[in-house]
Protein backbone atom coordinates (compact mmCIF):
# COMPACT_ATOMS: atom_id res chain seq x y z
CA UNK A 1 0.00 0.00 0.00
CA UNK A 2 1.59 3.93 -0.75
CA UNK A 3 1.73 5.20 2.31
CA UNK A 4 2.29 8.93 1.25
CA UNK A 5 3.41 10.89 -1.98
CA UNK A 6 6.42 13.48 -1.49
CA UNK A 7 7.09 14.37 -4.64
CA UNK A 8 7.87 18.04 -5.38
CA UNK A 9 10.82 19.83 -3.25
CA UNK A 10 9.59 21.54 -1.20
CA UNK A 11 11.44 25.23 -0.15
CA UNK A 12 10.53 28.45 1.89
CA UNK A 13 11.24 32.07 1.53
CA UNK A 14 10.45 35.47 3.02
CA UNK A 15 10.46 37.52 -0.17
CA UNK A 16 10.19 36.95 -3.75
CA UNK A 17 13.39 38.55 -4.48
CA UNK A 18 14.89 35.19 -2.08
CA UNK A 19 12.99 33.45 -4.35
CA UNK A 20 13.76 34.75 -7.78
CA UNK A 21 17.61 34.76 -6.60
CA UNK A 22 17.70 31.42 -5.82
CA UNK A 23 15.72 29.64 -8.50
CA UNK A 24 17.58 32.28 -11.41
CA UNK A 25 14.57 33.42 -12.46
CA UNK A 26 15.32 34.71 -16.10
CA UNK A 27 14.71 33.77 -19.64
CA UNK A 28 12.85 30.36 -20.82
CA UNK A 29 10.65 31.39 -18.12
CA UNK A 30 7.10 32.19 -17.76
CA UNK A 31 5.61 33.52 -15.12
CA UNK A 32 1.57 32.84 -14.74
CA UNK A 33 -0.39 35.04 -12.38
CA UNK A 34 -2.37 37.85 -11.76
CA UNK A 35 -1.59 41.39 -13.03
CA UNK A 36 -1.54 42.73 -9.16
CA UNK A 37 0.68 40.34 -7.93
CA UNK A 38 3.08 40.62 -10.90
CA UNK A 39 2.96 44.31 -10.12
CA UNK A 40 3.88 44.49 -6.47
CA UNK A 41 6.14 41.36 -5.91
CA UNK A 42 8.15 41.04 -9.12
CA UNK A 43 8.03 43.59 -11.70
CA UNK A 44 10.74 45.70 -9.49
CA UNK A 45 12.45 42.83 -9.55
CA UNK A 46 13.33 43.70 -13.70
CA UNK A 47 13.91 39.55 -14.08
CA UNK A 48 13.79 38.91 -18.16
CA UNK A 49 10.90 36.14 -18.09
CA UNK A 50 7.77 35.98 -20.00
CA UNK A 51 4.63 36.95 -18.40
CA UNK A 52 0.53 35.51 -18.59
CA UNK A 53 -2.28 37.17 -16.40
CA UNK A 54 -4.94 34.72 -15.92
CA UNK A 55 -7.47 37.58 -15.72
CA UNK A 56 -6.73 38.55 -19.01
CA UNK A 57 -8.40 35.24 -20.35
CA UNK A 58 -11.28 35.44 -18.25
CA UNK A 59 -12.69 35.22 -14.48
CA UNK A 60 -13.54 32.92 -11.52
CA UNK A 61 -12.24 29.30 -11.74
CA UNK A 62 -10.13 27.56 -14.37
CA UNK A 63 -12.88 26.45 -17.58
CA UNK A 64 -11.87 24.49 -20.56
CA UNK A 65 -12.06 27.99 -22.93
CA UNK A 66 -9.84 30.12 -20.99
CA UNK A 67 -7.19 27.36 -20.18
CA UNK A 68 -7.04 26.85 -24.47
CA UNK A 69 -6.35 30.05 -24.96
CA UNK A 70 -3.17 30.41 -22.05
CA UNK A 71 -2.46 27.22 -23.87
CA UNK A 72 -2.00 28.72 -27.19
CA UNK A 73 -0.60 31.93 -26.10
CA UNK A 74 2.10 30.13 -23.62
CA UNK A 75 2.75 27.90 -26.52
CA UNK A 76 4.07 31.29 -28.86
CA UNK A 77 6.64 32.00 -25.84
CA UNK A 78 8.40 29.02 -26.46
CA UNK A 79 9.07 29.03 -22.49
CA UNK A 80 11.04 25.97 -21.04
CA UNK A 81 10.05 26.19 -17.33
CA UNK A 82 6.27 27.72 -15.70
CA UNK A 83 6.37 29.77 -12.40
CA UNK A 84 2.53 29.55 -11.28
CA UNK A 85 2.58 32.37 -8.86
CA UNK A 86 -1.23 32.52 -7.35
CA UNK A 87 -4.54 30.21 -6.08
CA UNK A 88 -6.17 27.34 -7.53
CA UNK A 89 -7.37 28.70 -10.41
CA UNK A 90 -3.40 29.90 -11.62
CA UNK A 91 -2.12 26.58 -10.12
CA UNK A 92 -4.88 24.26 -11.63
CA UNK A 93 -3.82 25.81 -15.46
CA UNK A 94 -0.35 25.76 -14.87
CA UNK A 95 0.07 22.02 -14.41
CA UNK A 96 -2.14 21.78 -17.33
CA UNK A 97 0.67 23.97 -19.48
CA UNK A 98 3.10 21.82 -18.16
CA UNK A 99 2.09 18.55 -20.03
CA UNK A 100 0.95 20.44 -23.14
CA UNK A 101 2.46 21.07 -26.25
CA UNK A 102 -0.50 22.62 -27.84
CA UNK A 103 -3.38 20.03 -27.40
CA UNK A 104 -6.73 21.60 -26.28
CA UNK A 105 -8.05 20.67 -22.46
CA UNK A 106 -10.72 17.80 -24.57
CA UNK A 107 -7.52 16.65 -25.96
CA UNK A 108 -5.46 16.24 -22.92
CA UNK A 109 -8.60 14.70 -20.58
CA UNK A 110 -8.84 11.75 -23.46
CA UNK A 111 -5.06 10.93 -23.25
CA UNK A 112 -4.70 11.65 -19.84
CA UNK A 113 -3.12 7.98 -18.90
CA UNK A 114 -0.31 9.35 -21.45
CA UNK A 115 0.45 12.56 -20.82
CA UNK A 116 4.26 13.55 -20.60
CA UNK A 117 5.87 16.83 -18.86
CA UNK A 118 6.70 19.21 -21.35
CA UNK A 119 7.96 22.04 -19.48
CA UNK A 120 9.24 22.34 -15.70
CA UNK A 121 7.09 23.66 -13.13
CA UNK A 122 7.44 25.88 -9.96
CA UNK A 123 4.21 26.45 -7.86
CA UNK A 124 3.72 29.29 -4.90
CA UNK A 125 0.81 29.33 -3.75
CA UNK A 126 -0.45 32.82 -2.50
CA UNK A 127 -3.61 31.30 -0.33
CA UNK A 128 -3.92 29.03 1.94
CA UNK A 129 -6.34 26.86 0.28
CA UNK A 130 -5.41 24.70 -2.25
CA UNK A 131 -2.25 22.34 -1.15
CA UNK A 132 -2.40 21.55 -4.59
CA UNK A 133 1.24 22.88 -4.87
CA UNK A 134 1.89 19.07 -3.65
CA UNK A 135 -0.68 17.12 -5.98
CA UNK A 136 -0.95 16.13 -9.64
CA UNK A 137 -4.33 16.84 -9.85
CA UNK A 138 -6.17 20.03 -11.68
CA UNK A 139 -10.15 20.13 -11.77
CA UNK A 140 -11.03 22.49 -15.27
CA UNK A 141 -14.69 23.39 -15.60
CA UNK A 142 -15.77 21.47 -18.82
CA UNK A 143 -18.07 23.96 -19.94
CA UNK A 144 -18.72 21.55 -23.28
CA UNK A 145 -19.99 18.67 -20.91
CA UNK A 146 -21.34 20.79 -18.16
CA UNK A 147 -19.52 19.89 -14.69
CA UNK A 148 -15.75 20.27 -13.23
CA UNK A 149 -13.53 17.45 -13.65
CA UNK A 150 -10.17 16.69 -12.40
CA UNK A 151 -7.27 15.72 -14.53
CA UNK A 152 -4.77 13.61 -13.05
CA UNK A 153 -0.98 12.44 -13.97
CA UNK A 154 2.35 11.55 -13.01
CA UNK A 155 3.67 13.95 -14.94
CA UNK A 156 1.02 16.94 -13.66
CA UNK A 157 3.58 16.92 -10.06
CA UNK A 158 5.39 20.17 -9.59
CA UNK A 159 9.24 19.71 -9.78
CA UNK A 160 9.62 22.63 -6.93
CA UNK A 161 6.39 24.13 -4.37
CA UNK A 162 7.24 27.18 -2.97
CA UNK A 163 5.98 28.64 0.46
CA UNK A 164 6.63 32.73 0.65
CA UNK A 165 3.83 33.89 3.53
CA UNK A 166 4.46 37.21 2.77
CA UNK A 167 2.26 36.99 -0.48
CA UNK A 168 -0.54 36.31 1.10
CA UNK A 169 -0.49 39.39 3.54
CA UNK A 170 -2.72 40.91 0.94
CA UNK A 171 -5.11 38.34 0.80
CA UNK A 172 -9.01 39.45 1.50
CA UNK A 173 -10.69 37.93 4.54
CA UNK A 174 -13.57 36.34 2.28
CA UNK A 175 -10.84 34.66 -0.25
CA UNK A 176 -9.15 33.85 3.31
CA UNK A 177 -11.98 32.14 4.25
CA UNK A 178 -12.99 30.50 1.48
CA UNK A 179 -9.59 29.34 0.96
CA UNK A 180 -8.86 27.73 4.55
CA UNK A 181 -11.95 26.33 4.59
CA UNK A 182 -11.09 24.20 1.57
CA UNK A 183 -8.18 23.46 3.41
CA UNK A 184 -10.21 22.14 6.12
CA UNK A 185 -12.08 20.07 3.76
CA UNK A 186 -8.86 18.43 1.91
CA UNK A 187 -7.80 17.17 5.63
CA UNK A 188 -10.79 15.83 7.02
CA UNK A 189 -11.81 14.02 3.55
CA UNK A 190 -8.00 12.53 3.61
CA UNK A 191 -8.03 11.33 7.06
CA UNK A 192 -11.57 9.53 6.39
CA UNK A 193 -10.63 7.98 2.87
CA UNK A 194 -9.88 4.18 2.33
CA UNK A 195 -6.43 5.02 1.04
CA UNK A 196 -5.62 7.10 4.00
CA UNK A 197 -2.35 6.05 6.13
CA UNK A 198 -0.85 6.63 9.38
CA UNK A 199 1.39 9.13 7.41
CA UNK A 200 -1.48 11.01 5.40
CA UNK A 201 -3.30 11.17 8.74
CA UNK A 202 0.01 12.18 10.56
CA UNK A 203 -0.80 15.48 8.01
CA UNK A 204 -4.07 15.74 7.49
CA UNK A 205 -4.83 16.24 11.54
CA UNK A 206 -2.23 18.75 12.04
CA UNK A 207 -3.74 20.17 9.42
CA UNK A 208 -7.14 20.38 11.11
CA UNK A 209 -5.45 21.24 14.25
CA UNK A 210 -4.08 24.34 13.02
CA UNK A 211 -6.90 25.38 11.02
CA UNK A 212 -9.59 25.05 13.81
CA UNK A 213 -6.54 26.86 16.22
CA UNK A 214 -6.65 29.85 13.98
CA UNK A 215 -10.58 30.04 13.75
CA UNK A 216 -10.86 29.95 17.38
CA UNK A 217 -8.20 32.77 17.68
CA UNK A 218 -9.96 34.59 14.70
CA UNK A 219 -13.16 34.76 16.44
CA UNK A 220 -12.10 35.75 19.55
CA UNK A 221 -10.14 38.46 18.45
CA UNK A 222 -11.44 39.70 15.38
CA UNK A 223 -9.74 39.44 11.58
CA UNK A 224 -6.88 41.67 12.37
CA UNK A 225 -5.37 38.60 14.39
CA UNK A 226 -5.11 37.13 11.13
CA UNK A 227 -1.75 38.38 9.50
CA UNK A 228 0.58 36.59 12.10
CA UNK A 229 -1.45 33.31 11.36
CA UNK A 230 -1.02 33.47 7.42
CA UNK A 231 1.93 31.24 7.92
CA UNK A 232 0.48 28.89 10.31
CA UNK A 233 -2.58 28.51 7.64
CA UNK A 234 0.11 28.23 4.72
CA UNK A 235 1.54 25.24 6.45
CA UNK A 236 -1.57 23.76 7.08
CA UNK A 237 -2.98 23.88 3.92
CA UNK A 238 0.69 22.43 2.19
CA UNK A 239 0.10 19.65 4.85
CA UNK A 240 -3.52 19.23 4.12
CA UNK A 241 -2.02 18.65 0.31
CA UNK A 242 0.69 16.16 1.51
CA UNK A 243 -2.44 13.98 3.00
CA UNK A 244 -5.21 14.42 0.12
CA UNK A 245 -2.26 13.97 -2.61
CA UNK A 246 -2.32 10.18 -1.39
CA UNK A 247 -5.60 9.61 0.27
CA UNK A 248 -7.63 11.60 -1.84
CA UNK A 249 -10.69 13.53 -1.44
CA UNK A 250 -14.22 12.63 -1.78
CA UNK A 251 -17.98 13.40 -1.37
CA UNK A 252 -17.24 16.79 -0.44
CA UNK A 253 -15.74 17.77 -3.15
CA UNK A 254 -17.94 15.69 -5.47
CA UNK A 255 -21.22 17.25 -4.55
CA UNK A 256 -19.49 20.15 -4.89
CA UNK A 257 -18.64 20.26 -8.51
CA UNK A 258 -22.18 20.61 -10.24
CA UNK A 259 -22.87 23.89 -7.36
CA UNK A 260 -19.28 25.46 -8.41
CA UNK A 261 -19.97 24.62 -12.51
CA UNK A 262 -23.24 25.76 -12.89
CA UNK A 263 -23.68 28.81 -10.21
CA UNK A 264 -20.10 29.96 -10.38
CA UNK A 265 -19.92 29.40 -6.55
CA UNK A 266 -16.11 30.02 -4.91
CA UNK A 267 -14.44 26.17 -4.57
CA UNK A 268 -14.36 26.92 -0.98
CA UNK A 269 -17.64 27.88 -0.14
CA UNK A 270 -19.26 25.30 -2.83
CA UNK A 271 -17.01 22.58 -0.62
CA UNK A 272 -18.10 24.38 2.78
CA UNK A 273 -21.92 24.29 1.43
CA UNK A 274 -21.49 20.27 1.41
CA UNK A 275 -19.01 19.55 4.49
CA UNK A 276 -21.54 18.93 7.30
CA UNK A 277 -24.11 17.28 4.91
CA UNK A 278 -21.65 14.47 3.56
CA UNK A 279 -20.44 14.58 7.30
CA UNK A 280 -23.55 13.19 9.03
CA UNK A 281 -24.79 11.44 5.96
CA UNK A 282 -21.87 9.17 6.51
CA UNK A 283 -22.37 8.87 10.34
CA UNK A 284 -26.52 8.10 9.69
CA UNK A 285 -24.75 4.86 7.93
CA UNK A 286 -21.61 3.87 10.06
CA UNK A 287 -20.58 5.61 13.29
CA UNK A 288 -17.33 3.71 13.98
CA UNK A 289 -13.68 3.57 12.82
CA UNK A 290 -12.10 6.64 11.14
CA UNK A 291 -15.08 8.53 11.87
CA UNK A 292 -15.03 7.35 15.20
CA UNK A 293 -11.74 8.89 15.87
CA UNK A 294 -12.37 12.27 13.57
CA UNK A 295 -15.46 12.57 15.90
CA UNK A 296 -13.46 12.21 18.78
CA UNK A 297 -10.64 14.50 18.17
CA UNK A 298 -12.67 16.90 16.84
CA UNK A 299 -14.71 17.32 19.88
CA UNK A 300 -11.62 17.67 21.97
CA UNK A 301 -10.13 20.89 19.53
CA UNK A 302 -14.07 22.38 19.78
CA UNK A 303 -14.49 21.97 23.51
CA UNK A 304 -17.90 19.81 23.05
CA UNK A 305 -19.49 16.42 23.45
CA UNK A 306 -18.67 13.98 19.92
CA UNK A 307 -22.37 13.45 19.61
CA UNK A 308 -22.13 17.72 18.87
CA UNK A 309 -19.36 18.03 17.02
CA UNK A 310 -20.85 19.15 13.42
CA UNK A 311 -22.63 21.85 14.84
CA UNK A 312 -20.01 22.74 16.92
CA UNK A 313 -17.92 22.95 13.53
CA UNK A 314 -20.28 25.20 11.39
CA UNK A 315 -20.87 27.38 14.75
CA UNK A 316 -17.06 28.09 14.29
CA UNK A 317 -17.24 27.96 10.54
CA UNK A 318 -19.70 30.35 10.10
CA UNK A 319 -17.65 33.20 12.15
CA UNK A 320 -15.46 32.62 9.40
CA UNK A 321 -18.12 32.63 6.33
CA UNK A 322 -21.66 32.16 6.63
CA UNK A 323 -22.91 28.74 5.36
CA UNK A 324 -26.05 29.39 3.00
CA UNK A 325 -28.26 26.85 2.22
CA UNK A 326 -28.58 26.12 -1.63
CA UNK A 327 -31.27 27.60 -2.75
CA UNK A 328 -29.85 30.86 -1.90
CA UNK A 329 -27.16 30.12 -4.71
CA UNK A 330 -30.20 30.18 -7.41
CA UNK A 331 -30.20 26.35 -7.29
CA UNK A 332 -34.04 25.27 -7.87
CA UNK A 333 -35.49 21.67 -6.52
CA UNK A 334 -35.34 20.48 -10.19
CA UNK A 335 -31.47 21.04 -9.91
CA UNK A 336 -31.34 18.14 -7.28
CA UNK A 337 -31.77 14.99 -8.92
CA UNK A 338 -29.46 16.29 -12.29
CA UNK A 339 -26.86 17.02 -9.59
CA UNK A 340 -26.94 13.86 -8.05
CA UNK A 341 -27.19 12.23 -11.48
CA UNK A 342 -24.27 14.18 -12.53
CA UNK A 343 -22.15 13.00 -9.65
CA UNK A 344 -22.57 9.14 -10.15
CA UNK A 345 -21.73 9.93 -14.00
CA UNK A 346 -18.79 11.83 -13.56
CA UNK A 347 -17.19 11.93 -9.83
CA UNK A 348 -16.06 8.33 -10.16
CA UNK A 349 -12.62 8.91 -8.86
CA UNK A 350 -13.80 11.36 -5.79
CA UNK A 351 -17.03 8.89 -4.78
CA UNK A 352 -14.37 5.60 -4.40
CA UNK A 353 -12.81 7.65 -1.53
CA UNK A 354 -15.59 7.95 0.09
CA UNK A 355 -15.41 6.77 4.00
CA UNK A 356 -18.78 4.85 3.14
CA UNK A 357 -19.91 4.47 -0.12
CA UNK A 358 -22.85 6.53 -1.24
CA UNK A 359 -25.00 5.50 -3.86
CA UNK A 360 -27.55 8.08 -5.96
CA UNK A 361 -31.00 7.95 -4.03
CA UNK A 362 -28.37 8.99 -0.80
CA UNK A 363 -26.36 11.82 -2.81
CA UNK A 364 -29.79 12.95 -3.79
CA UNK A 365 -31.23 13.14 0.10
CA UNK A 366 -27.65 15.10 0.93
CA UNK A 367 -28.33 17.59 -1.59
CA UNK A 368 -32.22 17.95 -0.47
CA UNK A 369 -30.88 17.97 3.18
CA UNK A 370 -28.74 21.41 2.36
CA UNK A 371 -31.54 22.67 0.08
């Protein structure tokens, strides 16, 4: 059995200019980001690389349109190596551009048990969300079919993950919260996956630890406590990677996808929307083992009896962002049942890490239970 995945190196610095110094930043380079980030962390830096701004193609998450047309526009740069400087949406695209040599997203997805690396990649993250800096795994909205997916390979792995906390001191409380909250989710679904380890666990409860630490401090003393925890929450969300890298996640995130592809709803808060739901779904069917000992440990970080401990959670949760139920996203009851459909069809690979498995009539009653 793989008991955990360490694949990219992984390196800290305090400032990008550390960065940029160490890894020689310079041409055969292309630097994907966002316009404001390229502005005030690197263009003082005059380094000779090439640059992309993802909002330039188009906003929200990654879709199958805008990530064709970075592909075609990286492809004229001739670059040798990508620096994905930003969140999930920058990071999801960039492992994309590093296995293509000009095939379209439709194109990669069908050869996807073939794909090679192309180009090198660098990731720094600049939330403290995704811990996909340590994954092979990108989800693209497939606009043509109507749901995210997630593309998977070998060769998708960053060669280097970079951890600079100082570029997220910028970062808005709501992104914060969205972002940590997915982190939240990638540990918890990891520790109660099938494939999860004593090493993935070793992460993924740190992970929670920390996260549920810095909500507790958050609400007691108000958002400006958050700068000197941007590190802490950095961490935990690269350790919350380490864990779902090789554990996976799973309902979660699958009931997520047809919220986030048709109603545009942050990753985050589609995933936050779902947490609780899948979470006592699964204990209605099985109350022992891993979610036994999640239960338990969860009501010793929240201070309350294990029989309380999901509404302990969104209590805490929802000083950090409101939970809404779904129809207050525009979803309609008629949306239910093609949701749940959609899920069996397509979420394959999330739904067989489920810690029980679910089948439609009870992905169905989760969705009506959140409606």
């Amino acid at each position: 059995m793989k008991e955990i995945i360490f694949r990219p190196e992984l390196y800290e610095f305090e400032s990008c200019a550390d960065f940029a110094r160490e890894f020689q930043l310079g041409e055969g380079d292309l630097i994907l980001t966002n316009a404001f980030l390229f502005e005030d962390y690197f263009k003082g830096l005059d380094l000779p690389v090439s640059t992309l701004f993802q909002e330039r193609y188009g906003a929200g998450e990654p879709t199958d349109l805008m990530v064709d047309a970075i592909l075609e526009d990286a492809a004229k740069t001739g670059c040798k190596r990508i620096i994905a400087v930003g969140g999930g949406t920058i990071i999801d695209i960039a492992k994309v551009m590093a296995v293509s040599s000009g095939e379209t997203v439709d194109d990669l997805y069908a050869k996807a048990a073939a794909l090679q690396k192309k180009r090198g990649l660098v990731i720094v993250p600049t939330t403290c969300g995704t811990g996909s800096e340590m994954t092979n795994i990108s989800i693209i909205n497939r606009t043509r079919i109507g749901t995210k997916m997630g593309l998977v390979s070998e060769a998708m792995f960053a060669d280097q993950a970079v951890l600079i906390p100082a570029l997220l001191t910028g970062l808005p409380f709501p992104v914060f919260a969205t972002s940590s909250i997915d982190a939240l989710v990638h540990a918890v679904e990891s520790s109660l996956s099938p494939k999860a380890t004593p090493y993935t666990r070793l992460f993924g409860y740190k992970a929670i630890e920390m996260i549920l630490r810095g909500y507790q401090r958050l609400t007691k003393e108000g958002p400006d406590a958050l700068v000197p925890l941007l590190r802490d929450f950095l961490i935990a969300s690269n350790y919350a990677g380490l864990a779902f890298g090789t554990a996976g996640c799973a309902a979660v995130h699958a009931l997520s996808y047809p919220l986030g592809g048709k109603y545009h709803v942050p990753h985050g808060e589609s995933n936050y929307a779902m947490f609780t739901g899948v979470l006592k779904a699964y204990q209605s069917i099985r109350r022992d083992g891993a979610l036994q000992e999640l239960n338990a440990y969860l009501s010793k970080l929240l201070g309350c009896e294990e029989a309380k401990v999901y509404d302990a959670l969104e209590t805490l949760l929802n000083h950090i962002l409101p939970k809404k139920p779904l129809h207050a996203y525009g979803v309609t009851e008629a949306d239910l049942p093609e949701f749940a459909r959609s899920v069996m069809e397509t979420q394959g690979r999330l739904m067989g890490n489920n810690f029980v498995p679910l089948d439609e009539a009870q992905v169905l009653h989760i969705y009506q239970s959140l409606y």
